[in-house]
PDB file of N, CA and C in Angstrom:
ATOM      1  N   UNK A   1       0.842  -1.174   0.000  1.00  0.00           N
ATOM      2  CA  UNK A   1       0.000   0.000   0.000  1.00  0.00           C
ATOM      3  C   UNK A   1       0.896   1.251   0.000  1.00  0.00           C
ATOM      4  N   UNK A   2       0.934   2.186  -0.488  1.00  0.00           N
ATOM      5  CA  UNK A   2       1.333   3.422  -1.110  1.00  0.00           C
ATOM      6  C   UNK A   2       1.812   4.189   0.795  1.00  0.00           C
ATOM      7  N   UNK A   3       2.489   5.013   0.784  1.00  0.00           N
ATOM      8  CA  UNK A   3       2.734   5.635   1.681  1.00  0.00           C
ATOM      9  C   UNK A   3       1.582   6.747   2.629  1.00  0.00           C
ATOM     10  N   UNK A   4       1.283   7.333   1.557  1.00  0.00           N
ATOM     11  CA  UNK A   4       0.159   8.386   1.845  1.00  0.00           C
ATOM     12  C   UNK A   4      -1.341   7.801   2.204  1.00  0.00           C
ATOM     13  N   UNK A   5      -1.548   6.429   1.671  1.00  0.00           N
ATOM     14  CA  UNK A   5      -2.192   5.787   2.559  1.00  0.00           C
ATOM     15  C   UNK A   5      -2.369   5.361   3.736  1.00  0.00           C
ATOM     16  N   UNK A   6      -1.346   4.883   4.095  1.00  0.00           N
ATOM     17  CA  UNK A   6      -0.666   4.265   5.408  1.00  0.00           C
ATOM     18  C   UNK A   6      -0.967   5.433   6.745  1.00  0.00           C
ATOM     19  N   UNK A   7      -0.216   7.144   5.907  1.00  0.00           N
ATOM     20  CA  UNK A   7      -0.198   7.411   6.906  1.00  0.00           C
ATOM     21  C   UNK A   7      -1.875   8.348   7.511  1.00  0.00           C
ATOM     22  N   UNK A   8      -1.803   8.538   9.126  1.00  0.00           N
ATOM     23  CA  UNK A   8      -2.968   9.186   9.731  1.00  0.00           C
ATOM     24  C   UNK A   8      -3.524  10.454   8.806  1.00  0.00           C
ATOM     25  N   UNK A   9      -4.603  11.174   8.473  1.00  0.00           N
ATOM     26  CA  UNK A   9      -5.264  12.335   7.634  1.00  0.00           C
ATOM     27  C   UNK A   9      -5.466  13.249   8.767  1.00  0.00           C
ATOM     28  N   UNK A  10      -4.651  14.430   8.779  1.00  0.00           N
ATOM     29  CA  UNK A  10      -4.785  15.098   9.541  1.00  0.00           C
ATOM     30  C   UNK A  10      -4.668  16.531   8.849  1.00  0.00           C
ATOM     31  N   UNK A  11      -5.153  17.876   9.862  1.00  0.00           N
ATOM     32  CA  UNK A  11      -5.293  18.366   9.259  1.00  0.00           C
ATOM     33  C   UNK A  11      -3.975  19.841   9.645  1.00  0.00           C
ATOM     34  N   UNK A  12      -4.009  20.845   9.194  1.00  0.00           N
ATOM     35  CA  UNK A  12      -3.293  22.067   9.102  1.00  0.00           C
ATOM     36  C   UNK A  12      -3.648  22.741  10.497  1.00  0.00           C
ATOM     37  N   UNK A  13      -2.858  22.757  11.903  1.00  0.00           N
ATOM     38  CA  UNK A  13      -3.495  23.869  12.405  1.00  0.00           C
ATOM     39  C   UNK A  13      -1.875  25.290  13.053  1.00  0.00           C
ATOM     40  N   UNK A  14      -2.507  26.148  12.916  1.00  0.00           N
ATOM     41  CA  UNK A  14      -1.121  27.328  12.916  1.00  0.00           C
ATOM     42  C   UNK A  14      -1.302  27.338  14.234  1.00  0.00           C
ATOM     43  N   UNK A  15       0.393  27.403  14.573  1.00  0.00           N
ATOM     44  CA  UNK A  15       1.114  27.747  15.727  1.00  0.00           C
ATOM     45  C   UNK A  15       0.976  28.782  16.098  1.00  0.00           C
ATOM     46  N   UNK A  16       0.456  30.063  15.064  1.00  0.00           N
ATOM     47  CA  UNK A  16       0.197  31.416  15.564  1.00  0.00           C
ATOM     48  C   UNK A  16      -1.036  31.840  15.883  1.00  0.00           C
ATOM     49  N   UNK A  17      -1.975  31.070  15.583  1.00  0.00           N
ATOM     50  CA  UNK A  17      -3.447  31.185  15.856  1.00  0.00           C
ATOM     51  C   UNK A  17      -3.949  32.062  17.152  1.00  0.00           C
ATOM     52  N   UNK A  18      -3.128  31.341  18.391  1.00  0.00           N
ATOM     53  CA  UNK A  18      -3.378  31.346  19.776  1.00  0.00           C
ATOM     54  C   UNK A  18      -3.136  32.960  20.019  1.00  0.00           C
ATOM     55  N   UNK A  19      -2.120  33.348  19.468  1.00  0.00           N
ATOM     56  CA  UNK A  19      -1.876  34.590  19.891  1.00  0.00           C
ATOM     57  C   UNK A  19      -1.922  36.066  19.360  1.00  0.00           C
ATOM     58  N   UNK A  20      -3.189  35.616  18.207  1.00  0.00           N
ATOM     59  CA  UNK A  20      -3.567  36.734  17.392  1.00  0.00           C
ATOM     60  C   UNK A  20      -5.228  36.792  18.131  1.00  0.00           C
ATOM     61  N   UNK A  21      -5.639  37.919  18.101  1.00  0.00           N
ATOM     62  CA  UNK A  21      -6.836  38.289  18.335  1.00  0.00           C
ATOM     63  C   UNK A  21      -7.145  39.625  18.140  1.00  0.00           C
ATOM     64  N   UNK A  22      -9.207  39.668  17.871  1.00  0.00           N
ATOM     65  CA  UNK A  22      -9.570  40.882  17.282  1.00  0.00           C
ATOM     66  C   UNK A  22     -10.305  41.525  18.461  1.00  0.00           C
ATOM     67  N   UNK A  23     -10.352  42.478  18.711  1.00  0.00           N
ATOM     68  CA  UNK A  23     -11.054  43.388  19.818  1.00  0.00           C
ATOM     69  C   UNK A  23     -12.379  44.192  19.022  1.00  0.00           C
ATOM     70  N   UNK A  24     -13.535  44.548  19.100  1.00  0.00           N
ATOM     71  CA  UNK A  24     -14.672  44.951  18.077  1.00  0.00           C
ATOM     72  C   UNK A  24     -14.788  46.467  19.129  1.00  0.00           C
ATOM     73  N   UNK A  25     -15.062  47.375  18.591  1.00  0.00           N
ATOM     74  CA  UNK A  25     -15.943  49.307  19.182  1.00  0.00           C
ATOM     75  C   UNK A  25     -16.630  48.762  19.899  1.00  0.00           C
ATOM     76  N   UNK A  26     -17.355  47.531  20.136  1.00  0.00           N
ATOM     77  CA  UNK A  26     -18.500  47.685  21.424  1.00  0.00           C
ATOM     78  C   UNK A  26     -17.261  47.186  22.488  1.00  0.00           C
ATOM     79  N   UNK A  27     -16.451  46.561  22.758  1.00  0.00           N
ATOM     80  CA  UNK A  27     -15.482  46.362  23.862  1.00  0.00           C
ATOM     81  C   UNK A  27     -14.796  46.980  24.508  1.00  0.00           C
ATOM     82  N   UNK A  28     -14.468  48.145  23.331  1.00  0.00           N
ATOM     83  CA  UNK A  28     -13.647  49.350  23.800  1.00  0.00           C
ATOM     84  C   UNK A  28     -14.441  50.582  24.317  1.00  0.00           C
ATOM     85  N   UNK A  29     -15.830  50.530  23.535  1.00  0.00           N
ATOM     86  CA  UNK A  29     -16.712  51.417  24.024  1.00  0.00           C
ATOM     87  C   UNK A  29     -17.300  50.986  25.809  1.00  0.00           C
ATOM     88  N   UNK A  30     -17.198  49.310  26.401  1.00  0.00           N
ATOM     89  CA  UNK A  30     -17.257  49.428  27.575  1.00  0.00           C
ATOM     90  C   UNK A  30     -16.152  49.530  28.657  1.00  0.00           C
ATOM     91  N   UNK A  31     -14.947  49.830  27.736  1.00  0.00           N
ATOM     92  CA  UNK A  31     -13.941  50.390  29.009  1.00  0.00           C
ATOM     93  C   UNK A  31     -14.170  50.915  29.777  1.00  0.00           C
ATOM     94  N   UNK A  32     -13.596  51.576  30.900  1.00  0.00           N
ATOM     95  CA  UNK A  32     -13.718  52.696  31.959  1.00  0.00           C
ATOM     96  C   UNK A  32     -12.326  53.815  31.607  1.00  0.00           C
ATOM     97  N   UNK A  33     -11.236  52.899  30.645  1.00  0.00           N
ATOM     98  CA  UNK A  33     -10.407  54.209  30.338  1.00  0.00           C
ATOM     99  C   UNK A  33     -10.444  54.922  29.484  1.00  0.00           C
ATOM    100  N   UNK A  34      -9.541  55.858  28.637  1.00  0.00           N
ATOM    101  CA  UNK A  34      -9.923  56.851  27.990  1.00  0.00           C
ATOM    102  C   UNK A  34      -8.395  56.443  27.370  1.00  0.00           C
ATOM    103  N   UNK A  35      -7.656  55.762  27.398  1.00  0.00           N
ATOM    104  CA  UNK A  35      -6.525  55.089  26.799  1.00  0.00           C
ATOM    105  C   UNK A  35      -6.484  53.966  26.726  1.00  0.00           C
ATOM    106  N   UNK A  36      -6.278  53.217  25.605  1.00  0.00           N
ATOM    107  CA  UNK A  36      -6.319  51.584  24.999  1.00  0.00           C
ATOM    108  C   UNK A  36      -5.022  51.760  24.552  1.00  0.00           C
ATOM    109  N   UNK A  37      -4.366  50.381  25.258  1.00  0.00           N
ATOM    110  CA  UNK A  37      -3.335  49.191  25.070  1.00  0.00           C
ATOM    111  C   UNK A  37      -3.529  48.112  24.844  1.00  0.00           C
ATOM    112  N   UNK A  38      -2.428  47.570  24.474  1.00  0.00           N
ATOM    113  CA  UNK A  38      -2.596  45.674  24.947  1.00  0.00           C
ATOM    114  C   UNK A  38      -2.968  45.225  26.259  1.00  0.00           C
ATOM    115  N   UNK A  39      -1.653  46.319  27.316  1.00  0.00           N
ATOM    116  CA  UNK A  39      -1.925  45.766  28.932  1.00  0.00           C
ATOM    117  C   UNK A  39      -3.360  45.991  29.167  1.00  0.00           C
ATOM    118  N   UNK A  40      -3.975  47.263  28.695  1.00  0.00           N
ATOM    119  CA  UNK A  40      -5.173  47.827  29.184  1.00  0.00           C
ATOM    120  C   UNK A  40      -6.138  46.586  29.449  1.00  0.00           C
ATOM    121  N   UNK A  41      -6.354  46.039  27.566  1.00  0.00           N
ATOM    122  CA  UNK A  41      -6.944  45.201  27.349  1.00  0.00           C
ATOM    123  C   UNK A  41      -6.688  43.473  27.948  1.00  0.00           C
ATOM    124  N   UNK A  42      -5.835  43.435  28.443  1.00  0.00           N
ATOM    125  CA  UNK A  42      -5.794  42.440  29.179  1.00  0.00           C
ATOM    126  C   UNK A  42      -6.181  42.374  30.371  1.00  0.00           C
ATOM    127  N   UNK A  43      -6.267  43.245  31.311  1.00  0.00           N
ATOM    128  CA  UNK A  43      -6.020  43.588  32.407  1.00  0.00           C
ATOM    129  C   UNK A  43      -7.803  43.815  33.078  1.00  0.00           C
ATOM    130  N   UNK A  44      -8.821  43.990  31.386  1.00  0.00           N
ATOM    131  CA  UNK A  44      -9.751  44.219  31.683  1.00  0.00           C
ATOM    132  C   UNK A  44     -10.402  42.942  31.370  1.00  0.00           C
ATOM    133  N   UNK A  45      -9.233  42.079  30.975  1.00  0.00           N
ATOM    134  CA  UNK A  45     -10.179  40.988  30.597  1.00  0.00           C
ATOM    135  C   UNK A  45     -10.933  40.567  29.033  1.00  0.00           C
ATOM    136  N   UNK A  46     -10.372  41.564  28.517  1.00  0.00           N
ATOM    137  CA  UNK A  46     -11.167  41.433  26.696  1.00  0.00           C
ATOM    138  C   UNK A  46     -10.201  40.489  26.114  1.00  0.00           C
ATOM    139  N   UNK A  47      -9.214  40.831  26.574  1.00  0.00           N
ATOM    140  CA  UNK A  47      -8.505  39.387  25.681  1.00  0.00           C
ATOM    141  C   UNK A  47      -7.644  38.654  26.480  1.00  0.00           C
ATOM    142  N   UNK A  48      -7.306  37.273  25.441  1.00  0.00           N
ATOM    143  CA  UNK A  48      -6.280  36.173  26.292  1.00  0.00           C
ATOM    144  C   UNK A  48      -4.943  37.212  26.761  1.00  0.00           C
ATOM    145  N   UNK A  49      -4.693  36.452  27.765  1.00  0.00           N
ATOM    146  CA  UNK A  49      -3.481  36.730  28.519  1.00  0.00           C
ATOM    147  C   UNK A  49      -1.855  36.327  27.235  1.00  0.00           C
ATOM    148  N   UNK A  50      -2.391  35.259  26.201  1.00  0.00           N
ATOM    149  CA  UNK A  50      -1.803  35.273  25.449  1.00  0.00           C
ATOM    150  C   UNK A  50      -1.576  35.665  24.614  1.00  0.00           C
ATOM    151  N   UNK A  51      -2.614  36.519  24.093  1.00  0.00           N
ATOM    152  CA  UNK A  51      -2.505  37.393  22.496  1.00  0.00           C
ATOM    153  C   UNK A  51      -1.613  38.786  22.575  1.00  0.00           C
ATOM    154  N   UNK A  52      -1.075  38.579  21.137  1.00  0.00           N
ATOM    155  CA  UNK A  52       0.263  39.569  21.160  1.00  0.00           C
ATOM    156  C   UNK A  52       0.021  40.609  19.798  1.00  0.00           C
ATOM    157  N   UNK A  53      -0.700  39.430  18.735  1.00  0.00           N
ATOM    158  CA  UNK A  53      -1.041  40.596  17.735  1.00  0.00           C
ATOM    159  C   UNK A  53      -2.844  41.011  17.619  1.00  0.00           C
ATOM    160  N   UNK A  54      -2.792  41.936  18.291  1.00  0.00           N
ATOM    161  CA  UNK A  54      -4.274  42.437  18.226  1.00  0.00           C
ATOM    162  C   UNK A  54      -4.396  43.366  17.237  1.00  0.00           C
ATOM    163  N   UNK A  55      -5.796  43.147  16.961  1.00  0.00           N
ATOM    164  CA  UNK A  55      -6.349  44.167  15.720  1.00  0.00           C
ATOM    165  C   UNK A  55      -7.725  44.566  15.682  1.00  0.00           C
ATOM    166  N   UNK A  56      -7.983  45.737  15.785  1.00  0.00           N
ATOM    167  CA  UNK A  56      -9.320  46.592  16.447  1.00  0.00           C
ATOM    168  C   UNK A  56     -10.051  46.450  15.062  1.00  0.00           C
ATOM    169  N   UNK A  57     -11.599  45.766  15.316  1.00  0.00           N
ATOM    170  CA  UNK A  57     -12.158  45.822  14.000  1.00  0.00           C
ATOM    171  C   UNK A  57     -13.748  46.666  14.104  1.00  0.00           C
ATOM    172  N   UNK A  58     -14.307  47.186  13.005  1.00  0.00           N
ATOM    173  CA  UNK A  58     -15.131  47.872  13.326  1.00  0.00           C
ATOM    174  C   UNK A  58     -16.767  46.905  13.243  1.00  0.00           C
ATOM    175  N   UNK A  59     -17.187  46.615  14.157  1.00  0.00           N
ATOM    176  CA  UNK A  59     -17.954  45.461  14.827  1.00  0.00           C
ATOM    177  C   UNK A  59     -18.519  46.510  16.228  1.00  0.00           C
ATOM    178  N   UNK A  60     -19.759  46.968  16.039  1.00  0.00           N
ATOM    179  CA  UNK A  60     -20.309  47.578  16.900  1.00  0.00           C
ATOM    180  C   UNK A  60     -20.350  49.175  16.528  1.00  0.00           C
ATOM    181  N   UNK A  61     -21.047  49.832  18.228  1.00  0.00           N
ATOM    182  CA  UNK A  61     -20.736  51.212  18.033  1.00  0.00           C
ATOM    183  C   UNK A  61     -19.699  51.853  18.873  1.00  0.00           C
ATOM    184  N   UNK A  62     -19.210  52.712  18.486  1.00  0.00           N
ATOM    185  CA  UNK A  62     -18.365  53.580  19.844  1.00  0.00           C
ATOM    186  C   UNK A  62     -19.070  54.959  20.034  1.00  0.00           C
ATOM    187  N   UNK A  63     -19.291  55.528  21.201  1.00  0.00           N
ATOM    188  CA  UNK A  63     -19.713  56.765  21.206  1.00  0.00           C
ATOM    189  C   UNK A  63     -18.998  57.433  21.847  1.00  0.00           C
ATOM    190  N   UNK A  64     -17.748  57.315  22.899  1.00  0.00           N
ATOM    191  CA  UNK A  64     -16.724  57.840  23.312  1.00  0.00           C
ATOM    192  C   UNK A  64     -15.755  57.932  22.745  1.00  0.00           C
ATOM    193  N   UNK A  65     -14.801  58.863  23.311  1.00  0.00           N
ATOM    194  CA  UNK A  65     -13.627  59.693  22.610  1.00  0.00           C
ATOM    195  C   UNK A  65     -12.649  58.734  23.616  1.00  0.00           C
ATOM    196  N   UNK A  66     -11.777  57.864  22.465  1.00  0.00           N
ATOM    197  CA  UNK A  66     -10.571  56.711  23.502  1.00  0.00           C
ATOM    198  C   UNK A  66      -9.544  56.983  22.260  1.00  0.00           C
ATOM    199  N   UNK A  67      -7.841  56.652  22.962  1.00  0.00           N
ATOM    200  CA  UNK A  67      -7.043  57.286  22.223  1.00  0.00           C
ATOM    201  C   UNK A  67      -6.345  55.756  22.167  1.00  0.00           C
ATOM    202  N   UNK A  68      -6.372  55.044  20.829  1.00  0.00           N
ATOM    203  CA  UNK A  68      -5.958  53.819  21.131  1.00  0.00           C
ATOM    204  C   UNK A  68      -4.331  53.693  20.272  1.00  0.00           C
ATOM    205  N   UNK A  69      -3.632  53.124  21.064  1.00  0.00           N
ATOM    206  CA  UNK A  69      -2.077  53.243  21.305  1.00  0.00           C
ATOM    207  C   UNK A  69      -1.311  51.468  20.748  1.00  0.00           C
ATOM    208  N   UNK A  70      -0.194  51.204  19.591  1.00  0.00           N
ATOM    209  CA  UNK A  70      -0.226  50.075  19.853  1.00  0.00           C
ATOM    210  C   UNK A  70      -0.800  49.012  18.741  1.00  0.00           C
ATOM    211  N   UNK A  71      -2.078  49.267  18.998  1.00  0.00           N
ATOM    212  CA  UNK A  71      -2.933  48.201  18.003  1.00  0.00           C
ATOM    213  C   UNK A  71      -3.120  48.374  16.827  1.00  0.00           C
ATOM    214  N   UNK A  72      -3.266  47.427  16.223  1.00  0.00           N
ATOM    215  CA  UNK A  72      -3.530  47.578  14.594  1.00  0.00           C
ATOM    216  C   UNK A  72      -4.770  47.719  14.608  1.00  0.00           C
ATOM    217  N   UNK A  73      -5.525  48.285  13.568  1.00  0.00           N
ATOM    218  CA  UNK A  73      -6.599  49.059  13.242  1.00  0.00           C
ATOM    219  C   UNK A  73      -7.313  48.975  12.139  1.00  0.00           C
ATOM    220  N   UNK A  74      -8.368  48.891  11.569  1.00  0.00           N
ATOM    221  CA  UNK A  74      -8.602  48.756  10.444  1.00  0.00           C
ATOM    222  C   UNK A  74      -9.179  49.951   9.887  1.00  0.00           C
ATOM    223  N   UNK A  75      -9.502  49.886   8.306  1.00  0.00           N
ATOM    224  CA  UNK A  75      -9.749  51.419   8.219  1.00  0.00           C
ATOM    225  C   UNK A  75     -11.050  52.067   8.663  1.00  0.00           C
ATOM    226  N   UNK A  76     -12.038  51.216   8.749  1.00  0.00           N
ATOM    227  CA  UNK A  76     -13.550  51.190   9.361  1.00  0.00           C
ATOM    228  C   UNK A  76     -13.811  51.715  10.835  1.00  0.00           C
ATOM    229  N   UNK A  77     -12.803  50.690  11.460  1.00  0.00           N
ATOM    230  CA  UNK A  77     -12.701  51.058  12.976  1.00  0.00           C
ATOM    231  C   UNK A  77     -11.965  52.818  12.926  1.00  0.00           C
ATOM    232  N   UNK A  78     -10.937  53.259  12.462  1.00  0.00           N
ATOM    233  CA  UNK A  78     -10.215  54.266  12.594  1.00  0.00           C
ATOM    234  C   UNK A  78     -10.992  55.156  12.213  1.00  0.00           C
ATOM    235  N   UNK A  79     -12.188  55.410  10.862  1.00  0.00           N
ATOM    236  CA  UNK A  79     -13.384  56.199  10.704  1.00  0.00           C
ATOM    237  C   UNK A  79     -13.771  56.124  12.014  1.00  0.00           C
ATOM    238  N   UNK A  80     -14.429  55.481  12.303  1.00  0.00           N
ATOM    239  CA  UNK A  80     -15.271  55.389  13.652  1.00  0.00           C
ATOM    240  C   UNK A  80     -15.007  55.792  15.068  1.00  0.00           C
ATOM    241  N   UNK A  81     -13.840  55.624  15.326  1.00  0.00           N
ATOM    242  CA  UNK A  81     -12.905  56.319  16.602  1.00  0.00           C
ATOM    243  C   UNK A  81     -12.359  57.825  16.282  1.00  0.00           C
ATOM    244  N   UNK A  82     -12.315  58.150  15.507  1.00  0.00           N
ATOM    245  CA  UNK A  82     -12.159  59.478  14.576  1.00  0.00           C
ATOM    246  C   UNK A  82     -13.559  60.398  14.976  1.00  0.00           C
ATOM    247  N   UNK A  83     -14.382  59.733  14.413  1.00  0.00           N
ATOM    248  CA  UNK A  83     -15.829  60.515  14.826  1.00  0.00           C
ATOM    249  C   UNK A  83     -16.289  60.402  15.690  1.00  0.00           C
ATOM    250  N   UNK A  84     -15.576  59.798  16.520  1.00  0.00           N
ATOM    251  CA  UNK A  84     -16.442  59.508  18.504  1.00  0.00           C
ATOM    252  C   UNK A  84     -15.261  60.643  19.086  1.00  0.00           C
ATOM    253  N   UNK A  85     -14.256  61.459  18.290  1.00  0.00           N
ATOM    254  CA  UNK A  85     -13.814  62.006  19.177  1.00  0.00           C
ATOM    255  C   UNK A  85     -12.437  62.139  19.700  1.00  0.00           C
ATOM    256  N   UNK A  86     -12.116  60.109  19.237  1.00  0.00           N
ATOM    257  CA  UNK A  86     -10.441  60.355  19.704  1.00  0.00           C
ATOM    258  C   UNK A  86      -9.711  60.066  18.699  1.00  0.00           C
ATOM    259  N   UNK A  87      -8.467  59.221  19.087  1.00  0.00           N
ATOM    260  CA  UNK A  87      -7.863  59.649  18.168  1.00  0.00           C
ATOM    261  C   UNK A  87      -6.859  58.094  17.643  1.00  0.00           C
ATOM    262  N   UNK A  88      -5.943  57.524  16.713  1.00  0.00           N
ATOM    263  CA  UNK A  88      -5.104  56.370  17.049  1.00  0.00           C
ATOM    264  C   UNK A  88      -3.726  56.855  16.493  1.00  0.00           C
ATOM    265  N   UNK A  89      -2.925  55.944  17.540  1.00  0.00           N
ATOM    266  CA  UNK A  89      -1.495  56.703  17.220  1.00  0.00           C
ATOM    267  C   UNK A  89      -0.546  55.242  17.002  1.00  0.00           C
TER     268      UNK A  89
END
């Protein structure tokens, strides 16, 4: 029997998976700060203790002015934090 038979069918899973994650405007809109980080966001609990590449997507509303520091951004979300007021650097 052929090799590729023989062996188990398994499938593809990434080593980087674990430590990417997306944060959405309604999460950041229930902060209590007025500055967004990574620590922030950990610290409040929105994301794993393991995620390293975060990326703010526009998923919800924001109606506060938050100055978010750090994170990647998309262009939807950055409209949207723009017109609530603050600002991303």
């Amino acid at each position: 029997m052929p090799l590729q038979r023989r062996l188990p069918k398994r499938g593809f899973k990434s080593l980087n998976a674990t430590f990417k994650a997306e944060v959405r405007l309604s999460d950041l809109n229930g902060l209590a700060v007025g500055e967004v980080d990574l620590l922030t966001l950990k610290q409040a609990g929105v994301l794993s203790v393991l995620a390293r590449d975060v990326r703010v997507i526009a998923s919800g509303e924001i109606t506060k002015a938050v100055t978010v520091k750090g994170l990647k951004v998309t262009a939807g979300a950055k409209a949207a934090i723009e017109a609530a007021g603050g600002s991303v650097a």
